[in-house]
C-alpha atoms as a PDB file:
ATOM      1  CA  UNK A   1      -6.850   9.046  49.171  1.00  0.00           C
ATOM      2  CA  UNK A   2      -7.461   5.271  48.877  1.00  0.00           C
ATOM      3  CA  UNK A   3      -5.242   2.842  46.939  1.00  0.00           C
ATOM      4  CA  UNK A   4      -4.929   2.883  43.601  1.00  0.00           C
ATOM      5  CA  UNK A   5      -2.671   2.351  39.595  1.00  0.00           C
ATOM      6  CA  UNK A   6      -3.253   3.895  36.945  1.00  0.00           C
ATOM      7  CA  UNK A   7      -2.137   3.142  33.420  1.00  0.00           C
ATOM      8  CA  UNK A   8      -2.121   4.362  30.014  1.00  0.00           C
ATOM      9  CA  UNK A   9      -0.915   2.823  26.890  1.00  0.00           C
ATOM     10  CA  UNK A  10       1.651   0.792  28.618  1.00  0.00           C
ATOM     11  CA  UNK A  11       2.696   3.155  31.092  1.00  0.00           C
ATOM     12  CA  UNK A  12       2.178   3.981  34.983  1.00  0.00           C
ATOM     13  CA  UNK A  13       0.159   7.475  34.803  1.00  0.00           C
ATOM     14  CA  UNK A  14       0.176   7.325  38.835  1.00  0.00           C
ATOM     15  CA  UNK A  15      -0.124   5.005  41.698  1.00  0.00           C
ATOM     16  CA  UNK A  16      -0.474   5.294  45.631  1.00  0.00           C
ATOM     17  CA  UNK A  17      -0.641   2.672  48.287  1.00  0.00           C
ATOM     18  CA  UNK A  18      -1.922   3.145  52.042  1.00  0.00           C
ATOM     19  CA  UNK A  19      -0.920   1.622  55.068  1.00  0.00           C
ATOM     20  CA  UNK A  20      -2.563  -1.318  54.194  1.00  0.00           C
ATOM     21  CA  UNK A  21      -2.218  -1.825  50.453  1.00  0.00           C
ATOM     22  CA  UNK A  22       0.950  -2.223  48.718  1.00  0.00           C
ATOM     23  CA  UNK A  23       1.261  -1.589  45.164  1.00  0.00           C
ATOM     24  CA  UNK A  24       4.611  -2.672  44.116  1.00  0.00           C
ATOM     25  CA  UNK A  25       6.090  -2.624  40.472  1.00  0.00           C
ATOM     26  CA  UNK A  26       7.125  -5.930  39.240  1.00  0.00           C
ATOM     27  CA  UNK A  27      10.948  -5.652  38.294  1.00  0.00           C
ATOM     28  CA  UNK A  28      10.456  -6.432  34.647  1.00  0.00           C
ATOM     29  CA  UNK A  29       8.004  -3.841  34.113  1.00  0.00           C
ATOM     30  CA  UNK A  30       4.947  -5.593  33.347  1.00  0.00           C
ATOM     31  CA  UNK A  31       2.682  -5.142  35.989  1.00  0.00           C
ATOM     32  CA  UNK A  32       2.109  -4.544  39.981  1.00  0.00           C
ATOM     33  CA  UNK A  33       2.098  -7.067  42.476  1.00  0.00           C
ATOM     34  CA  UNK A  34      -0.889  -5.580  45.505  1.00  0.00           C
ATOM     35  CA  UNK A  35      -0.509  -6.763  48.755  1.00  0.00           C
ATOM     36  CA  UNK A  36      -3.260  -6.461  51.182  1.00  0.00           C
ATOM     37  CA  UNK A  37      -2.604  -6.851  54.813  1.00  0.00           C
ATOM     38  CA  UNK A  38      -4.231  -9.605  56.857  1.00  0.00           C
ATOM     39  CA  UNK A  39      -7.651  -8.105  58.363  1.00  0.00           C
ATOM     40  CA  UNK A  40      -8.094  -5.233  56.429  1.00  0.00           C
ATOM     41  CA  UNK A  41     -11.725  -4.045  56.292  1.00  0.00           C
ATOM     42  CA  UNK A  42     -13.633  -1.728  54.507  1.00  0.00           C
ATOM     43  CA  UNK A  43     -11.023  -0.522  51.941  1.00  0.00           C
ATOM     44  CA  UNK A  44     -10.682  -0.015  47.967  1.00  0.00           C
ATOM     45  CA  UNK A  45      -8.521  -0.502  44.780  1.00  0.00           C
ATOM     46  CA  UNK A  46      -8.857   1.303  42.169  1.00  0.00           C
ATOM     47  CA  UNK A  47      -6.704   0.053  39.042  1.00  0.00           C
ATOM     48  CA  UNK A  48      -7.951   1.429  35.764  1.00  0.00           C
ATOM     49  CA  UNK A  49      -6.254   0.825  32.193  1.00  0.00           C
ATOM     50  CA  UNK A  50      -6.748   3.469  28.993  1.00  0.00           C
ATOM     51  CA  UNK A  51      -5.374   2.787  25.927  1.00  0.00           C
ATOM     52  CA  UNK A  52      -6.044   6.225  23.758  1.00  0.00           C
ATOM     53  CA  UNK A  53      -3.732   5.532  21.193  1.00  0.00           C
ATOM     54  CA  UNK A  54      -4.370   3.633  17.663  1.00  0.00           C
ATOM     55  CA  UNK A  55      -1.767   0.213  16.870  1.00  0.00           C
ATOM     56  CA  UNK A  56      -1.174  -0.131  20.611  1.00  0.00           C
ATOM     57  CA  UNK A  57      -0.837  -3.701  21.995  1.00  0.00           C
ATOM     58  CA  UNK A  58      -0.677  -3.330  25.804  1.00  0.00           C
ATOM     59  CA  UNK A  59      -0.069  -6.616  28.065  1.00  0.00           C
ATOM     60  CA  UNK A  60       0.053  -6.631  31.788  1.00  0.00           C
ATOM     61  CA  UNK A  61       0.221  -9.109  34.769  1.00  0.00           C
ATOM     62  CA  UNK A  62      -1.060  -8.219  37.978  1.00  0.00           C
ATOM     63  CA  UNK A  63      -1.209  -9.945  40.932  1.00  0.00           C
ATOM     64  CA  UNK A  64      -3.375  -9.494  43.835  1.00  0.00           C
ATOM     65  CA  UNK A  65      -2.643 -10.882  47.329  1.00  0.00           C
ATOM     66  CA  UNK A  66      -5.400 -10.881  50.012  1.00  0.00           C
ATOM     67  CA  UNK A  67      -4.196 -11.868  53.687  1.00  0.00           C
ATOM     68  CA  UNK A  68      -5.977 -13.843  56.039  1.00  0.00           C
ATOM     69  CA  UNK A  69      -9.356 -11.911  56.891  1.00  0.00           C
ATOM     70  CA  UNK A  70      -9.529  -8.868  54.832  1.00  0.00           C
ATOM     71  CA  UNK A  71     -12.499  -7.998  53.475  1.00  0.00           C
ATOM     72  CA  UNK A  72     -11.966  -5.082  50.343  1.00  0.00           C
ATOM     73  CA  UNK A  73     -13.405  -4.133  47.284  1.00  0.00           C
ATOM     74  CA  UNK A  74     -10.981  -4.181  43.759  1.00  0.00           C
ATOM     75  CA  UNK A  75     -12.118  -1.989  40.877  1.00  0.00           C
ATOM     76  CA  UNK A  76     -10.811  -2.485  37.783  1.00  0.00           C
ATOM     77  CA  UNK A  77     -11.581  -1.649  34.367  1.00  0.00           C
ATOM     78  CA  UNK A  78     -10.630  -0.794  30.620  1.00  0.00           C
ATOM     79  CA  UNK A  79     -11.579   2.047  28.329  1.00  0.00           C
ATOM     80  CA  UNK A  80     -10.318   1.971  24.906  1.00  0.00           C
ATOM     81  CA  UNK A  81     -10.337   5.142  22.796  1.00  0.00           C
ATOM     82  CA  UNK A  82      -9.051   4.189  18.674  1.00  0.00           C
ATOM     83  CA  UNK A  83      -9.227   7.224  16.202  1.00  0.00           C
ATOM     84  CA  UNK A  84      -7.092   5.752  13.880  1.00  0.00           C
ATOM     85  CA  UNK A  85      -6.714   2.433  11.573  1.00  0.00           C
ATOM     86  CA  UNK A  86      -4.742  -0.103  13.983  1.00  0.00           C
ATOM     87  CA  UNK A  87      -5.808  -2.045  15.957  1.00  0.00           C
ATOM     88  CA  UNK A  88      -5.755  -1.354  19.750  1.00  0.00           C
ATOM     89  CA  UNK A  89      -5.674  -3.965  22.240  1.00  0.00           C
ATOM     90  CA  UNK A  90      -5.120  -4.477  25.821  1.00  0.00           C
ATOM     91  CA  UNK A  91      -4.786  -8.227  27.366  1.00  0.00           C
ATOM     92  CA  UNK A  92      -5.105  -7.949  31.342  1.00  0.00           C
ATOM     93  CA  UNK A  93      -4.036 -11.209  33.443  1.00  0.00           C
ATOM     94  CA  UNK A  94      -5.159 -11.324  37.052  1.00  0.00           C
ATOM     95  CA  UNK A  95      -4.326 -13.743  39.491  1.00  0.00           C
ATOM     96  CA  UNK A  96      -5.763 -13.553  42.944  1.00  0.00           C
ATOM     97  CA  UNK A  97      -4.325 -15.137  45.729  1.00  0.00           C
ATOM     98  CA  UNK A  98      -7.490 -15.008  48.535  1.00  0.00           C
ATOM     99  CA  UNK A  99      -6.164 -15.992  52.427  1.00  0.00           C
ATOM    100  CA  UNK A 100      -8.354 -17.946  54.624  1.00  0.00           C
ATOM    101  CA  UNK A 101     -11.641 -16.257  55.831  1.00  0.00           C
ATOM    102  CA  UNK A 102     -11.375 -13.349  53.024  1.00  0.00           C
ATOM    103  CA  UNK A 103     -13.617 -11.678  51.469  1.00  0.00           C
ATOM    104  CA  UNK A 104     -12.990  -9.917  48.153  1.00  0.00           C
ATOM    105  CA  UNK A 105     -15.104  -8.091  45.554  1.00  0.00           C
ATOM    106  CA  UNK A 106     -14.004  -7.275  42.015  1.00  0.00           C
ATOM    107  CA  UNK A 107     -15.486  -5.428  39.443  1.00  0.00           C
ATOM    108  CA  UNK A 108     -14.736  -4.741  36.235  1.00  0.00           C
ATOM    109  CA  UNK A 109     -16.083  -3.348  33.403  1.00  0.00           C
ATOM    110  CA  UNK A 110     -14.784  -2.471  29.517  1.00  0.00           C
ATOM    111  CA  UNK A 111     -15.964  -0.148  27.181  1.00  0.00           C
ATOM    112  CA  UNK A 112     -14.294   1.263  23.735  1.00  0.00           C
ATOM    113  CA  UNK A 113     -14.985   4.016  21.654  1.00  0.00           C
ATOM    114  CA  UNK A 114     -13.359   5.684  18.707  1.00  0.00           C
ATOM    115  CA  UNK A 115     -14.314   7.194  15.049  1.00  0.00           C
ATOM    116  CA  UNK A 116     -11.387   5.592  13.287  1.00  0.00           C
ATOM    117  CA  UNK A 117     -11.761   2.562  11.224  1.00  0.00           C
ATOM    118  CA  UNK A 118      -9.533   0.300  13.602  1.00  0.00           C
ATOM    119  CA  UNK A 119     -10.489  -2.723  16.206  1.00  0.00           C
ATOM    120  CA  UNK A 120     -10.738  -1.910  20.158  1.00  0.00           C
ATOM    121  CA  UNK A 121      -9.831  -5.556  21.235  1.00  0.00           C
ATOM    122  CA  UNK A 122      -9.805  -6.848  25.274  1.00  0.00           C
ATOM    123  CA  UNK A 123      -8.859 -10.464  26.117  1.00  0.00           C
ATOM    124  CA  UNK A 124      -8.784 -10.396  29.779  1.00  0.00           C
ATOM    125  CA  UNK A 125      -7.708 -13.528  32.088  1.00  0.00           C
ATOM    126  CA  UNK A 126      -9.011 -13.950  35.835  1.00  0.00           C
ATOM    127  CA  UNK A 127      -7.469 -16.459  38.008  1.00  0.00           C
ATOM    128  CA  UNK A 128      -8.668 -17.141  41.538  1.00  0.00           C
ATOM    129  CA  UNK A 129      -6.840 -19.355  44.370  1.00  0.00           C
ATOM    130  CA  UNK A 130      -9.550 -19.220  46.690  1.00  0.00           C
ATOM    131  CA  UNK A 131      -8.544 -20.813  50.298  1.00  0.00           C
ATOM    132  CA  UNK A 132      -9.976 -22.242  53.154  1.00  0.00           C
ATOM    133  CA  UNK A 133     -13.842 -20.461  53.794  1.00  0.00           C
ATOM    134  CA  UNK A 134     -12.838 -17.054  51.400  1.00  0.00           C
ATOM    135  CA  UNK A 135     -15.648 -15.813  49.646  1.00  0.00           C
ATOM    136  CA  UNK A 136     -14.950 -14.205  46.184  1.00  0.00           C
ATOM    137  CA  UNK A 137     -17.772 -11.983  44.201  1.00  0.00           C
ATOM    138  CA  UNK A 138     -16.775 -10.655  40.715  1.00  0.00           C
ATOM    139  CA  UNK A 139     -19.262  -8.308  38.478  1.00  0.00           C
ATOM    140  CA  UNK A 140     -17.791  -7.789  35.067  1.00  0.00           C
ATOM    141  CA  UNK A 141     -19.290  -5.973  32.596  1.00  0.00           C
ATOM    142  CA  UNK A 142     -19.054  -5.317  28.659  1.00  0.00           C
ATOM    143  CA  UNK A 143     -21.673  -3.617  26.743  1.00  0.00           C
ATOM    144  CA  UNK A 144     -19.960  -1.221  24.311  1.00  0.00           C
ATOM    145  CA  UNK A 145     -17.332  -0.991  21.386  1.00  0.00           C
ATOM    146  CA  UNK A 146     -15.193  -3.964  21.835  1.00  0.00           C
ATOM    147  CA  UNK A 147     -14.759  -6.091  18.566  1.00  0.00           C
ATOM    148  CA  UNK A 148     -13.635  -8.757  20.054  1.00  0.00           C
ATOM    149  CA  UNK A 149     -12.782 -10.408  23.131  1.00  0.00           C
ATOM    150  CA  UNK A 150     -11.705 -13.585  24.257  1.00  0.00           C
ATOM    151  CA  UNK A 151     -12.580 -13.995  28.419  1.00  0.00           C
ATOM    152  CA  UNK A 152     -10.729 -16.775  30.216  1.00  0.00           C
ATOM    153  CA  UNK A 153     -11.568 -17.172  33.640  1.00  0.00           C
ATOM    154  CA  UNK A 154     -10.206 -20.208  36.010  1.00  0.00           C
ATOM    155  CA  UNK A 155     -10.757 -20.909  40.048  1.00  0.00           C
ATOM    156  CA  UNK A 156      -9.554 -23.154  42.210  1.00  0.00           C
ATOM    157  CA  UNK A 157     -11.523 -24.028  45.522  1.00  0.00           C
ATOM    158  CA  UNK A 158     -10.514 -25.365  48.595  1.00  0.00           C
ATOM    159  CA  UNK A 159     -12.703 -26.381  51.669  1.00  0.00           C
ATOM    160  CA  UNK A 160     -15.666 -23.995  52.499  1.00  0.00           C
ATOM    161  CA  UNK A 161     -14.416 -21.149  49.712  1.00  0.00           C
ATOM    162  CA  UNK A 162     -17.350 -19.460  48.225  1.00  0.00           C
ATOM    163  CA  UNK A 163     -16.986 -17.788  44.230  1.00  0.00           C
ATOM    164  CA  UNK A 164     -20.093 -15.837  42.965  1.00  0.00           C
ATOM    165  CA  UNK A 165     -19.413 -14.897  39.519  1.00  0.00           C
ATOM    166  CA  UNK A 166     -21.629 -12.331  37.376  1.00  0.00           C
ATOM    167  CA  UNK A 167     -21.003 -11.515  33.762  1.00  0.00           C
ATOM    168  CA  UNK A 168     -22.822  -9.766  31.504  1.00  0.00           C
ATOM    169  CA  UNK A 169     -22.146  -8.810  27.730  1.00  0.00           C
ATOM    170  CA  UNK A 170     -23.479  -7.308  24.728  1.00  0.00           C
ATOM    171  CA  UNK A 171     -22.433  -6.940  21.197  1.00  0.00           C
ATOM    172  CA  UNK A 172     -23.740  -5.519  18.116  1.00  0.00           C
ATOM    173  CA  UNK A 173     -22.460  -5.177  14.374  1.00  0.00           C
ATOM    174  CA  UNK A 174     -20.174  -7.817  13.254  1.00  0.00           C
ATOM    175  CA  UNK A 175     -18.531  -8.149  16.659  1.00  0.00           C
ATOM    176  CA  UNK A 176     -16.804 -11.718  18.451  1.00  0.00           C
ATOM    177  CA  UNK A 177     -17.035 -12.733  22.232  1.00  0.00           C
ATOM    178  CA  UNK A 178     -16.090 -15.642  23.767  1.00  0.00           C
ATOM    179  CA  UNK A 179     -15.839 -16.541  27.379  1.00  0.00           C
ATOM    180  CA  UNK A 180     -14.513 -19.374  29.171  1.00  0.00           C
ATOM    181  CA  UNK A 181     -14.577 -20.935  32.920  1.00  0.00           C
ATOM    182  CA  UNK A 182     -12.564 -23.514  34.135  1.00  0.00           C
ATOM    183  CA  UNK A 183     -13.599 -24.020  37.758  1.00  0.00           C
ATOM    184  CA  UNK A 184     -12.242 -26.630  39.946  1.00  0.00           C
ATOM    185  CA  UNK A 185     -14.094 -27.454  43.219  1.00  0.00           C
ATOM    186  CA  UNK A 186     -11.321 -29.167  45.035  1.00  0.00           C
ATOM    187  CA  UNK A 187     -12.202 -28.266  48.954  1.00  0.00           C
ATOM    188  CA  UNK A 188     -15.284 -30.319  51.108  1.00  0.00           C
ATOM    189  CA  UNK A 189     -17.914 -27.483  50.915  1.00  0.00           C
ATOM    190  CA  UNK A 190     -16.711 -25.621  48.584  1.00  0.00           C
ATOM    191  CA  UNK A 191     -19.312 -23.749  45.810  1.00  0.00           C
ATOM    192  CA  UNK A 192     -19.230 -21.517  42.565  1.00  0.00           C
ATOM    193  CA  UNK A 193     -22.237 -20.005  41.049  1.00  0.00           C
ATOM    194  CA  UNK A 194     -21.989 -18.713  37.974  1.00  0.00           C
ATOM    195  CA  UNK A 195     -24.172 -16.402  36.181  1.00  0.00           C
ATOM    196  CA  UNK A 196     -23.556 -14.845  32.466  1.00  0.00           C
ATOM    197  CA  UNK A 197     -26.330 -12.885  31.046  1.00  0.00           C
ATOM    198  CA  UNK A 198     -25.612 -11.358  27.544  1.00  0.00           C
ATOM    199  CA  UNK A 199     -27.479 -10.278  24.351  1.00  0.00           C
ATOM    200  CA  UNK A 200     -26.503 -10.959  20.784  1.00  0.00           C
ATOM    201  CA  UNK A 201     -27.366  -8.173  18.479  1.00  0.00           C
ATOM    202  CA  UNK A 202     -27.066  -7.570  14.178  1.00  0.00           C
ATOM    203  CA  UNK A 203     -24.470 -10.221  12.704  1.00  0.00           C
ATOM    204  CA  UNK A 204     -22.216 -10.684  16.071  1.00  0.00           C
ATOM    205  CA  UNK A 205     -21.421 -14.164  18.019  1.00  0.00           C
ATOM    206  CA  UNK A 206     -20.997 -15.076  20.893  1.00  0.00           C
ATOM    207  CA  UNK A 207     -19.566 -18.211  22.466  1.00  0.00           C
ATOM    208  CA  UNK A 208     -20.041 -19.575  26.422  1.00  0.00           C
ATOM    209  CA  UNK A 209     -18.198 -22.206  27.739  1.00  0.00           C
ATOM    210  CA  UNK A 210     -17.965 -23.548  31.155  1.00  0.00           C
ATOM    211  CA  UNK A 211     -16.411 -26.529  32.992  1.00  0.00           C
ATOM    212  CA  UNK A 212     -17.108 -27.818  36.293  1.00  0.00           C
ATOM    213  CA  UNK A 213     -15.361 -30.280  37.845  1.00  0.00           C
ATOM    214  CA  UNK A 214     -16.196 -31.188  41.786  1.00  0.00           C
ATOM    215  CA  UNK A 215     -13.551 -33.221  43.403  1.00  0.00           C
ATOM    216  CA  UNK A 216     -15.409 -33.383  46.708  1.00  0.00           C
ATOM    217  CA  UNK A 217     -18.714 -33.022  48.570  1.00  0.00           C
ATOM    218  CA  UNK A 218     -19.267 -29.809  46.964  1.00  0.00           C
ATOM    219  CA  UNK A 219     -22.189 -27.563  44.890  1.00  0.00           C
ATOM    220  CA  UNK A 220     -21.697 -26.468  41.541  1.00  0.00           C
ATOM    221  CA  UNK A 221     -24.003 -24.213  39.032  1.00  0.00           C
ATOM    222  CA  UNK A 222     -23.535 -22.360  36.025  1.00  0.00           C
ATOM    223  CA  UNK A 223     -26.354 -20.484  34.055  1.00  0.00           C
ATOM    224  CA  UNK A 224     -26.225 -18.992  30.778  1.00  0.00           C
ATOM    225  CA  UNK A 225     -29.085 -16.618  29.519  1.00  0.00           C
ATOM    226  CA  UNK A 226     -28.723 -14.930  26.247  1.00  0.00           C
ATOM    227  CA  UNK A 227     -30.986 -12.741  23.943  1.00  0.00           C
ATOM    228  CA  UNK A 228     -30.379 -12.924  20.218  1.00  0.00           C
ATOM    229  CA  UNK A 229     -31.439 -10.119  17.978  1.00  0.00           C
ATOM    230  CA  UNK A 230     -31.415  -9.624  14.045  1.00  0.00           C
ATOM    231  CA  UNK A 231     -28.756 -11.980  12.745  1.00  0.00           C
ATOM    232  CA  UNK A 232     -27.363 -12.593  16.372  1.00  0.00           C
ATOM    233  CA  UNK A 233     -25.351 -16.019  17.160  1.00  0.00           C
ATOM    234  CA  UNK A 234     -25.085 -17.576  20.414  1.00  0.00           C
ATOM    235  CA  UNK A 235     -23.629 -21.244  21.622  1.00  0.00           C
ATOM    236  CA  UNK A 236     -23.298 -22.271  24.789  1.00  0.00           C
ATOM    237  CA  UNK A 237     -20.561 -25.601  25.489  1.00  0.00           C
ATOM    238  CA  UNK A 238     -21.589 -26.878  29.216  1.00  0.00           C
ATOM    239  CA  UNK A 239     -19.486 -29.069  31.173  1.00  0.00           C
ATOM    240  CA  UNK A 240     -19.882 -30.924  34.389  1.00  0.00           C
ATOM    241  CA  UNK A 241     -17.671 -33.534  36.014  1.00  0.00           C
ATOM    242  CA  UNK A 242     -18.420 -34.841  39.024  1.00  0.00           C
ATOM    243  CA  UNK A 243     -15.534 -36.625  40.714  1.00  0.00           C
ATOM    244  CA  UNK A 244     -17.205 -37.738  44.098  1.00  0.00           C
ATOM    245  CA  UNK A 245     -20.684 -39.307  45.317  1.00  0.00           C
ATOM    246  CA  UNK A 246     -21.499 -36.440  47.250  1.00  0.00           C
ATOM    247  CA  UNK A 247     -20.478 -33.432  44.463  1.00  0.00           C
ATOM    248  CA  UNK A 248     -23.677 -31.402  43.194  1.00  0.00           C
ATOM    249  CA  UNK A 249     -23.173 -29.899  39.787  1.00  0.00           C
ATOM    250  CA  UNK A 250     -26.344 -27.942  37.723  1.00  0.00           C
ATOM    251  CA  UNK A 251     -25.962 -26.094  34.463  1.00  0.00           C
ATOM    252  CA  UNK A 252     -29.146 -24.142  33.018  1.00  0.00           C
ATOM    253  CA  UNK A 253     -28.892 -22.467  29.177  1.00  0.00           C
ATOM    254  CA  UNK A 254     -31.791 -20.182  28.135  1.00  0.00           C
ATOM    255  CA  UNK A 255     -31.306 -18.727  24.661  1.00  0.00           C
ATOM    256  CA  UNK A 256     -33.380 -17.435  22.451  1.00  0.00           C
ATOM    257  CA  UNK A 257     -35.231 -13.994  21.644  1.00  0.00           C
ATOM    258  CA  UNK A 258     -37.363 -11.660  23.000  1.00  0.00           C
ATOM    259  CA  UNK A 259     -40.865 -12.845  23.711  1.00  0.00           C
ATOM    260  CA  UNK A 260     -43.633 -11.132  21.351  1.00  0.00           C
ATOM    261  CA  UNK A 261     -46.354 -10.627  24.187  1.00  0.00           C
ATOM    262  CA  UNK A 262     -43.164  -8.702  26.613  1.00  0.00           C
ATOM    263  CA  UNK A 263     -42.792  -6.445  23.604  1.00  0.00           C
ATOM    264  CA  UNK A 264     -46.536  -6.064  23.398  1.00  0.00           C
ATOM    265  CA  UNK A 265     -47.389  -5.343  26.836  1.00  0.00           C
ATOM    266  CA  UNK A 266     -45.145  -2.633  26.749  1.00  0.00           C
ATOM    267  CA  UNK A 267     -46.027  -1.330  23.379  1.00  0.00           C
ATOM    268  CA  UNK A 268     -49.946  -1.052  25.400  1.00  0.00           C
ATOM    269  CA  UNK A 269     -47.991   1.473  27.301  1.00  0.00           C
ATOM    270  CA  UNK A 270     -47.502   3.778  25.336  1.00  0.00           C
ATOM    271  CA  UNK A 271     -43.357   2.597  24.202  1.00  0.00           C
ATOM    272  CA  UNK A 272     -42.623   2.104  20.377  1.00  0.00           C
ATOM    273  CA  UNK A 273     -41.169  -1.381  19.528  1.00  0.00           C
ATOM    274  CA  UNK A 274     -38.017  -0.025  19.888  1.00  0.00           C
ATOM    275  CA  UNK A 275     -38.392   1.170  23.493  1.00  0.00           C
ATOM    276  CA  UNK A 276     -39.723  -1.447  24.724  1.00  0.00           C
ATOM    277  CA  UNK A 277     -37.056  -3.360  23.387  1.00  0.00           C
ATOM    278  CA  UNK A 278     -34.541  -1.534  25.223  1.00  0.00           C
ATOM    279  CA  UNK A 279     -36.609  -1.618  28.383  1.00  0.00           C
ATOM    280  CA  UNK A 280     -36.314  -5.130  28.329  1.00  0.00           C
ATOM    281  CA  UNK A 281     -32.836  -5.615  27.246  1.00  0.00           C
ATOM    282  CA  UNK A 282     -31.972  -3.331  29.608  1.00  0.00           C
ATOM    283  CA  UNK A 283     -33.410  -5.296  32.814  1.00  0.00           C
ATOM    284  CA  UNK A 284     -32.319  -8.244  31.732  1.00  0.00           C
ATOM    285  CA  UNK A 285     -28.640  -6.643  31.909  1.00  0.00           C
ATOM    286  CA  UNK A 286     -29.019  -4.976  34.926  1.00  0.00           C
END
C-alpha cells in the first residue's frame, strides 16, 4: 500500500505514509504537510478530495516537500457530487517545495456531478519553488460539471529547473473558467512551457492569462489553443517580460472554431456532424 490522504467534506476519511513519505496533519487542521525523502524513486501519492454534500465550503492547504533527488509521481484530484440547492465548493492550495535534481509529476483532474439545482465550484491554487536543475511536469484536467472555477497557478525558477505545464478544460451551459500563471524565470537556464488546450461550448467563458517574466539567460513559452462552440467566449491576456539580453520568451494564441472541411472529411466517413465533432474535440483534448 503506497502513500496516500483522503478527504471528504472537510474531513480525513484515511491516510497512510511509507517509509519514505510522510503525511503529517498540520496542527490547525487544515491540511497535511508530505515529506518525501531525499532520493526516493519510483513511488506515488495519492491525495483525493470528495465533497458529496450540498452548502459545503471546504478549504485546505497542503504542502508538498520533495528532497534532493527524488523522482515520484503526486495524484491529486476533486470530485464534487451536489443533490441539493447550495452551493458546493472546494478551494485546494498547493505549494511544492522541489530539492535540487528532483523530479516530480502531478496530476490532477476535477469533475462534478449532481441532479440538484446548486453550483459545484473548484478554485484551485498551485505554487511551485522549483530549485537548482528539478524538473516539474503537471497534467490537470477539467472537462465536466464545474460552474465555475478560478485556476491560479505561480512558479518560481532557479538555475537549470525545468516546469512543463499541461492544462486542459472544457465547459458547456452557462459555465465560468478562468486560469492564471504567474511564472518567474529567475535561475541561468531555467525554462517553463506551458500548454492550455480548452474548448468553449453553449453560452460559457473562459478567460487565459499568463505572465512571463525571465530574469536571466533563460527560455520561456506559453500557448493557448481554444475551440469555441455555439455562443462560446474565450480571451486570452499574454504577458512577457524579459528582464535580460539573453532571456527567450514566445507566446502563441489560436482561437477560434472548428474548421468546416475537418468536420467534412469525417462526415465522408460515415460520422454525423455531431460525431465528428466529438472526434475532433476529443483529440484535441487528449
Amino acid at each position: 500500500m503506497g502513500a496516500f490522504n483522503i478527504r471528504n467534506n472537510g474531513k480525513s476519511a484515511g491516510r497512510n505514509s511509507t517509509k519514505n513519505i510522510q503525511i503529517v496533519p498540520k496542527e490547525d487542521g487544515s491540511g497535511i504537510d508530505i515529506y518525501i525523502k531525499p532520493g526516493t524513486k519510483n513511488e506515488n501519492v495519492h491525495i483525493p478530495a470528495l465533497v458529496t454534500e450540498t452548502a459545503v465550503h471546504d478549504v485546505v492547504y497542503n504542502d508538498f516537500h520533495i528532497g534532493e533527488g527524488a523522482d515520484v509521481s503526486i495524484i491529486a484530484g476533486c470530485g464534487i457530487h451536489n443533490c441539493g440547492s447550495g452551493i458546493s465548493q472546494h478551494d485546494g492550495i498547493h505549494r511544492f517545495y522541489v530539492g535540487k535534481n528532483a523530479r516530480m509529476k502531478y496530476v490532477e483532474k476535477h469533475i462534478g456531478e449532481g441532479d440538484g439545482e446548486g453550483q459545484n465550484i473548484i478554485n484551485p491554487e498551485t505554487h511551485i519553488f522549483a530549485e537548482e536543475n528539478s524538473y516539474v511536469e503537471m497534467d490537470t484536467v477539467q472537462l465536466k460539471g464545474i460552474d465555475s472555477t478560478k485556476r491560479i497557478s505561480s512558479a518560481k525558477l532557479a538555475a537549470g529547473a525545468t516546469v512543463v505545464i499541461k492544462e486542459k478544460i472544457m465547459t458547456h451551459g452557462s459555465q465560468y473558467a478562468e486560469t492564471s500563471f504567474d511564472v518567474d524565470l529567475e535561475g541561468e537556464g531555467s525554462s517553463i512551457n506551458l500548454i492550455s488546450r480548452s474548448v468553449a461550448r453553449d453560452s460559457s467563458r473562459q478567460l487565459f492569462r499568463s505572465k512571463l517574466c525571465g530574469n536571466n539567460a533563460c527560455y520561456g513559452h506559453s500557448e493557448c489553443d481554444a475551440i469555441i462552440m455555439d455562443n462560446g467566449i474565450v480571451a486570452a491576456e499574454p504577458e512577457i517580460i524579459a528582464n535580460n539580453v539573453d532571456a527567450t520568451l514566445i507566446h502563441e494564441a489560436a482561437i477560434g472554431k472548428i474548421a468546416g472541411e475537418q468536420l467534412t472529411k469525417l462526415m465522408t466517413l460515415g460520422l454525423t456532424e455531431k460525431e465528428a465533432e466529438s472526434q475532433i474535440i476529443n483529440g484535441f483534448l487528449k
